[in-house]
C-alpha atoms as a PDB file:
ATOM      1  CA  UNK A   1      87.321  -9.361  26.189  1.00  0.00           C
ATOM      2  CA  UNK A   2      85.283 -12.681  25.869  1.00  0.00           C
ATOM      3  CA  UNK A   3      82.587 -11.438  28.291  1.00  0.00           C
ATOM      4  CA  UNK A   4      82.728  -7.966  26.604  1.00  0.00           C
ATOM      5  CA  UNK A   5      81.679  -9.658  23.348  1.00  0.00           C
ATOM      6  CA  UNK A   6      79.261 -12.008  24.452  1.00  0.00           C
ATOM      7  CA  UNK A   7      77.679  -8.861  26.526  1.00  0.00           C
ATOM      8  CA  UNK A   8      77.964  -7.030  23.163  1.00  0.00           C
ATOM      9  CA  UNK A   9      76.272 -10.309  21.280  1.00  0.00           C
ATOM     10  CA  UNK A  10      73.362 -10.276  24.044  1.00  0.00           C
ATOM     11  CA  UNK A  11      72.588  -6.273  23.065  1.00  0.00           C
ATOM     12  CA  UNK A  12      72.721  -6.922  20.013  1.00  0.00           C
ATOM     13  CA  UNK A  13      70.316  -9.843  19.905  1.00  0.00           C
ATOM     14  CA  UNK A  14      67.590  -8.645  22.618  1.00  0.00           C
ATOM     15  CA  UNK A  15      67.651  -5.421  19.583  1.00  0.00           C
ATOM     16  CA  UNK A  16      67.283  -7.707  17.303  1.00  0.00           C
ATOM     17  CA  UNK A  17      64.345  -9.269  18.641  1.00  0.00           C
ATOM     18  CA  UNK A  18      62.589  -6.102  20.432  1.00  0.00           C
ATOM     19  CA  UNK A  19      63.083  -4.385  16.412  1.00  0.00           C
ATOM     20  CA  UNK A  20      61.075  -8.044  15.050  1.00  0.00           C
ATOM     21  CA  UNK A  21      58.314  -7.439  17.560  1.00  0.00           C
ATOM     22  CA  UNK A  22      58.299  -3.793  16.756  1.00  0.00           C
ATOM     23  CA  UNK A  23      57.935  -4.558  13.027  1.00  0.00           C
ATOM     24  CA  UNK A  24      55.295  -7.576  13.839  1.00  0.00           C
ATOM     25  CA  UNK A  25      52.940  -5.101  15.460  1.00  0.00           C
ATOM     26  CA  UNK A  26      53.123  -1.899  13.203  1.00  0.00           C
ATOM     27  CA  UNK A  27      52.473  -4.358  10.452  1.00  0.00           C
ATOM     28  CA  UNK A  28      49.198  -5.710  12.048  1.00  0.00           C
ATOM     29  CA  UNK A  29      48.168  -1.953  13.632  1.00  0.00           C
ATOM     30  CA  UNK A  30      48.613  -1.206   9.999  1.00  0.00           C
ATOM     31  CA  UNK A  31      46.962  -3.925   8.024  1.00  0.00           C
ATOM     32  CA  UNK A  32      43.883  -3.543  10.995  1.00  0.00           C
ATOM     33  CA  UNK A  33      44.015   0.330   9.726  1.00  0.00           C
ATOM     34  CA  UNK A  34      43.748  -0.821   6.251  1.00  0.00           C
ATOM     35  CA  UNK A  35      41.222  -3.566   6.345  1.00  0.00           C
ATOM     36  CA  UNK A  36      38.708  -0.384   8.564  1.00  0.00           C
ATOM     37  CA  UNK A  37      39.410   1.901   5.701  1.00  0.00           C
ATOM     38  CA  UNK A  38      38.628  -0.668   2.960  1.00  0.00           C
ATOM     39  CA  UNK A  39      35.356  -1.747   5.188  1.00  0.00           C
ATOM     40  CA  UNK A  40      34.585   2.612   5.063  1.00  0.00           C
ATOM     41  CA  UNK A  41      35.370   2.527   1.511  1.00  0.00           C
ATOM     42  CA  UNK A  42      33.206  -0.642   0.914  1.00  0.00           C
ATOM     43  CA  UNK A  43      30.578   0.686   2.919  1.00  0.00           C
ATOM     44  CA  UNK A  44      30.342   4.435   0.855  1.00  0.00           C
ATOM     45  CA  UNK A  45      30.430   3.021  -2.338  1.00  0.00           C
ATOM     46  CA  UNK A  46      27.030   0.954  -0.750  1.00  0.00           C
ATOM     47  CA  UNK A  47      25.353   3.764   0.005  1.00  0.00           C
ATOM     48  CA  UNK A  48      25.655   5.827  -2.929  1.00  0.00           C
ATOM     49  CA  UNK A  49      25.139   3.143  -5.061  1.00  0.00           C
ATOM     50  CA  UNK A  50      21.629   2.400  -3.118  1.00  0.00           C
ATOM     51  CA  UNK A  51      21.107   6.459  -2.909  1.00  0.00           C
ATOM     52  CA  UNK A  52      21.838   6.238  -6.842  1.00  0.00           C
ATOM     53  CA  UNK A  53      19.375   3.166  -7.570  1.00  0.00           C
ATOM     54  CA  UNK A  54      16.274   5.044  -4.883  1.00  0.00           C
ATOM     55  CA  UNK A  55      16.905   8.331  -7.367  1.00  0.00           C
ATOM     56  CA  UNK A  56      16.629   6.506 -10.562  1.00  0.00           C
ATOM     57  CA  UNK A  57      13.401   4.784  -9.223  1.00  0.00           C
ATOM     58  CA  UNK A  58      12.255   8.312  -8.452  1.00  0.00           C
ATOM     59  CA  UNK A  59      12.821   9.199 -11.491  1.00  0.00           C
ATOM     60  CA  UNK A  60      11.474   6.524 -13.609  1.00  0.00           C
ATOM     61  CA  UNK A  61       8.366   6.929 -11.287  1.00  0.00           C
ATOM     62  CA  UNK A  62       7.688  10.213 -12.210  1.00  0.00           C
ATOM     63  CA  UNK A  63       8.594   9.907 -16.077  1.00  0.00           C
ATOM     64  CA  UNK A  64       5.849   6.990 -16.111  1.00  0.00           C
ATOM     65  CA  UNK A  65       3.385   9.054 -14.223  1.00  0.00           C
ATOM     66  CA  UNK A  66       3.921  12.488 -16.568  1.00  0.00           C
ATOM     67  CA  UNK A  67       3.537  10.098 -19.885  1.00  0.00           C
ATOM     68  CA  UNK A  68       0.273   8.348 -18.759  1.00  0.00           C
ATOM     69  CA  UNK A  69      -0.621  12.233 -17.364  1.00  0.00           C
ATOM     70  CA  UNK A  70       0.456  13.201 -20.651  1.00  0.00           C
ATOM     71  CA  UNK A  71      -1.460  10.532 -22.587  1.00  0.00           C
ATOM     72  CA  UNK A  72      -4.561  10.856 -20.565  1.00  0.00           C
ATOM     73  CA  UNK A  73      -4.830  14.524 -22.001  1.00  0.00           C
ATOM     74  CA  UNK A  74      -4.305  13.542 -25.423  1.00  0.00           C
ATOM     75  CA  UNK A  75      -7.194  10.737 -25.092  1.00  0.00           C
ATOM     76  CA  UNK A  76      -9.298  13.395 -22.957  1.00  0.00           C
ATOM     77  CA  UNK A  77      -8.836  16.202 -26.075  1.00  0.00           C
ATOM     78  CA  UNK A  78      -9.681  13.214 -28.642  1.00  0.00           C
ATOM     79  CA  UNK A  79     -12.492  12.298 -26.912  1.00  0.00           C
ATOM     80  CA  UNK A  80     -14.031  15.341 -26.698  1.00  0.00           C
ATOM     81  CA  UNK A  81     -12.844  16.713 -30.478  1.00  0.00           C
ATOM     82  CA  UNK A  82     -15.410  13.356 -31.379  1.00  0.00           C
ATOM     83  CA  UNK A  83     -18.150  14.402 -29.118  1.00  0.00           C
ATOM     84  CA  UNK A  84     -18.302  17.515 -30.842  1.00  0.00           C
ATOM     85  CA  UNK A  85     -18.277  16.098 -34.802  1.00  0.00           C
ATOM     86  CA  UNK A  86     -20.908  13.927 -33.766  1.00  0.00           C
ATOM     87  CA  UNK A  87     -23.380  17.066 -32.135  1.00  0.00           C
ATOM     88  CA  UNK A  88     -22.723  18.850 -35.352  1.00  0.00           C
END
């Protein structure tokens, strides 16, 4: 009965041990799994913010060009509005 139990003991403690390991390596597979999809996240949030920041640029570009466009005419339609007074 001894040996029975101290068989029974050594089971139950190899278990033990293989069911620790076990747990040791899902929880690094799964830490490694979230530390890649935190580096993916990281790395999406990057882009669009630097896609974001190139499309504001664009845009800010091209507001600056149509007011100075814009202004040009206005100085262009002055310009020649005095030309003609001073003909006449």
């Amino acid at each position: 009965l001894k040996n029975l139990t101290g068989k029974a003991e050594e089971a139950l403690e190899r278990t033990k041990k293989e069911v620790e390991t076990l747990a040791i390596e899902k929880k690094q597979k799964a830490t490694e799994l979230l530390e890649a999809q935190a580096k993916k996240t990281g790395d999406a949030l990057l882009h669009g913010k630097t896609e974001l920041e190139k499309t504001a640029a664009g845009v800010a570009t091209d507001a600056k060009k149509q007011a100075i466009d814009g202004f040009d005419k206005e100085v262009s339609g002055a310009e020649k509005k005095v030309d003609e007074c001073v003909k006449e």
